[in-house]
Protein backbone atom coordinates (compact mmCIF):
# COMPACT_ATOMS: atom_id res chain seq x y z
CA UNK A 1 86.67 97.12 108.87
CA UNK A 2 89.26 99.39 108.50
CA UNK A 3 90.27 102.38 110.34
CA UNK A 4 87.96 104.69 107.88
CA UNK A 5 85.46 102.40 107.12
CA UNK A 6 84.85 102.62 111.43
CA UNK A 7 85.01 105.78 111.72
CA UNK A 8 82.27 106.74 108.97
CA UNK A 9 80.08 103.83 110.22
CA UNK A 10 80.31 105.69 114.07
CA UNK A 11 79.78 109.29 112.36
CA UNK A 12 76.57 108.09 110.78
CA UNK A 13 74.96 106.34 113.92
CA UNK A 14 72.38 108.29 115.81
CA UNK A 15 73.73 110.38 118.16
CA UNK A 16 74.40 107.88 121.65
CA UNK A 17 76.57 107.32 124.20
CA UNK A 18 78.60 103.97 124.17
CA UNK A 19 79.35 101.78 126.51
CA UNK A 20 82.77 100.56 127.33
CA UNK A 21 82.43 97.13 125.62
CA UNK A 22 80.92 98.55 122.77
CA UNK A 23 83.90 100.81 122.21
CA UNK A 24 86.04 97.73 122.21
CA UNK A 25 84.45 95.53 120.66
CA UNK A 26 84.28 98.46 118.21
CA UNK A 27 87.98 99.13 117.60
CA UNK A 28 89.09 95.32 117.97
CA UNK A 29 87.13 95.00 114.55
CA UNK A 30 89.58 97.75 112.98
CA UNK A 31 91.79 95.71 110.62
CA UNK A 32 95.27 97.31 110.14
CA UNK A 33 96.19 99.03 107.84
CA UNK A 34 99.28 97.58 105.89
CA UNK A 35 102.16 99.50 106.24
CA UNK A 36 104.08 101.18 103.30
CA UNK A 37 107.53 100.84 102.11
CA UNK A 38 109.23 104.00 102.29
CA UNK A 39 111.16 105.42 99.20
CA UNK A 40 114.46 105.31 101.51
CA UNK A 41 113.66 101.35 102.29
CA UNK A 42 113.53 100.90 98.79
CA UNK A 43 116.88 102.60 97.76
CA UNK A 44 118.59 101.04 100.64
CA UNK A 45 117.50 98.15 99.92
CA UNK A 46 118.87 98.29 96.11
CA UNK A 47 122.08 99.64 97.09
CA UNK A 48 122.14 96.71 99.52
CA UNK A 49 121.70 93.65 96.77
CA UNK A 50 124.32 95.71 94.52
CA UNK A 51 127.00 95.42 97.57
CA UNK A 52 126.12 91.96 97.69
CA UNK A 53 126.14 91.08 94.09
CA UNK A 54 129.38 93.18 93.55
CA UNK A 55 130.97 91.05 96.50
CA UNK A 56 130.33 87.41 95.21
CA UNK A 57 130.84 87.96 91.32
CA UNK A 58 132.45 84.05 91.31
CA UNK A 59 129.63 82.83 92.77
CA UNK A 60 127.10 84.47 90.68
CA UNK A 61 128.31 82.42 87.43
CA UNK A 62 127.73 78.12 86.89
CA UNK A 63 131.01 78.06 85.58
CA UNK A 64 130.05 74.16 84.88
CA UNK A 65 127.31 75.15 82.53
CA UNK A 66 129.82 77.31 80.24
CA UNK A 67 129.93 76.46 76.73
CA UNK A 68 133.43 77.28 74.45
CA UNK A 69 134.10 77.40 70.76
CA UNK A 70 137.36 77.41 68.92
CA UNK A 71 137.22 80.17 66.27
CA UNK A 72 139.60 81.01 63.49
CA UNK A 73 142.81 82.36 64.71
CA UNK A 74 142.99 79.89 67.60
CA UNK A 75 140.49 82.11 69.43
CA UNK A 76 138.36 81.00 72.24
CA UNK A 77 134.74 82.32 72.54
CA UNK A 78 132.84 81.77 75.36
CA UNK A 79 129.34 80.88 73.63
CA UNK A 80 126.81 80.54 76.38
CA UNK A 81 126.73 80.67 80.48
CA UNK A 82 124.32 80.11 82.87
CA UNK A 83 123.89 82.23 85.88
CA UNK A 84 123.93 80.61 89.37
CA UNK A 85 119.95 81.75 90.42
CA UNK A 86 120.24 80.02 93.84
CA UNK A 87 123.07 82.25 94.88
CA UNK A 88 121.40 85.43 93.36
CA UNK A 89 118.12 84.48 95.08
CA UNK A 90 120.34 84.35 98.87
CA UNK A 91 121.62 87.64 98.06
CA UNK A 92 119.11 89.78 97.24
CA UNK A 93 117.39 87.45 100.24
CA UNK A 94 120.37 88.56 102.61
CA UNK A 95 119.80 92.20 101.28
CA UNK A 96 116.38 92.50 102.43
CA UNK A 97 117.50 91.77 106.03
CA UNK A 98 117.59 95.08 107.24
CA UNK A 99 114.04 95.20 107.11
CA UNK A 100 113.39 91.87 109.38
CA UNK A 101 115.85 93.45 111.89
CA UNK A 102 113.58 96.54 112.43
């Protein structure tokens, strides 16, 4: 039961006196209620996995899956490149650390 759900269920029993245990036992059923994520949590947190990304730009990129053509004019034109997901996933990971630390 949740907080509410208790609290109507005790409004609509017949008026009584409870004992001790029963008042217990009573609020030991009351599951809690998840917590939100503030609006500030979720900014700082964004600003967080930008600082990160913006700091590890190398790392970001599998150079070793990058794909080259040789154009007219002796150009060079990067065709295709993967991005490094693993190192994307720790960052935005590490970003969300400020929240465990609480």
């Amino acid at each position: 039961m949740t907080k509410d759900q208790t609290l109507a269920a005790l409004k609509n029993q017949l008026d009584s006196f409870y004992s001790l245990e029963q008042v217990i036992k009573i609020i030991e059923g009351i599951d809690p209620e998840p917590a939100g994520i503030s609006n500030e949590s979720i900014d700082q947190v964004i600003d967080n996995i930008i600082e990160r990304l913006e700091g590890s730009g190398r790392h970001l990129v599998d150079t070793g899956s990058a794909q080259f053509s040789l154009n007219y004019h002796n150009t060079i034109e990067l065709e295709q490149v993967d991005l490094n997901m693993d190192e994307i996933r720790n960052e935005i990971e590490g970003a969300f650390g400020f929240l465990t630390n609480q």
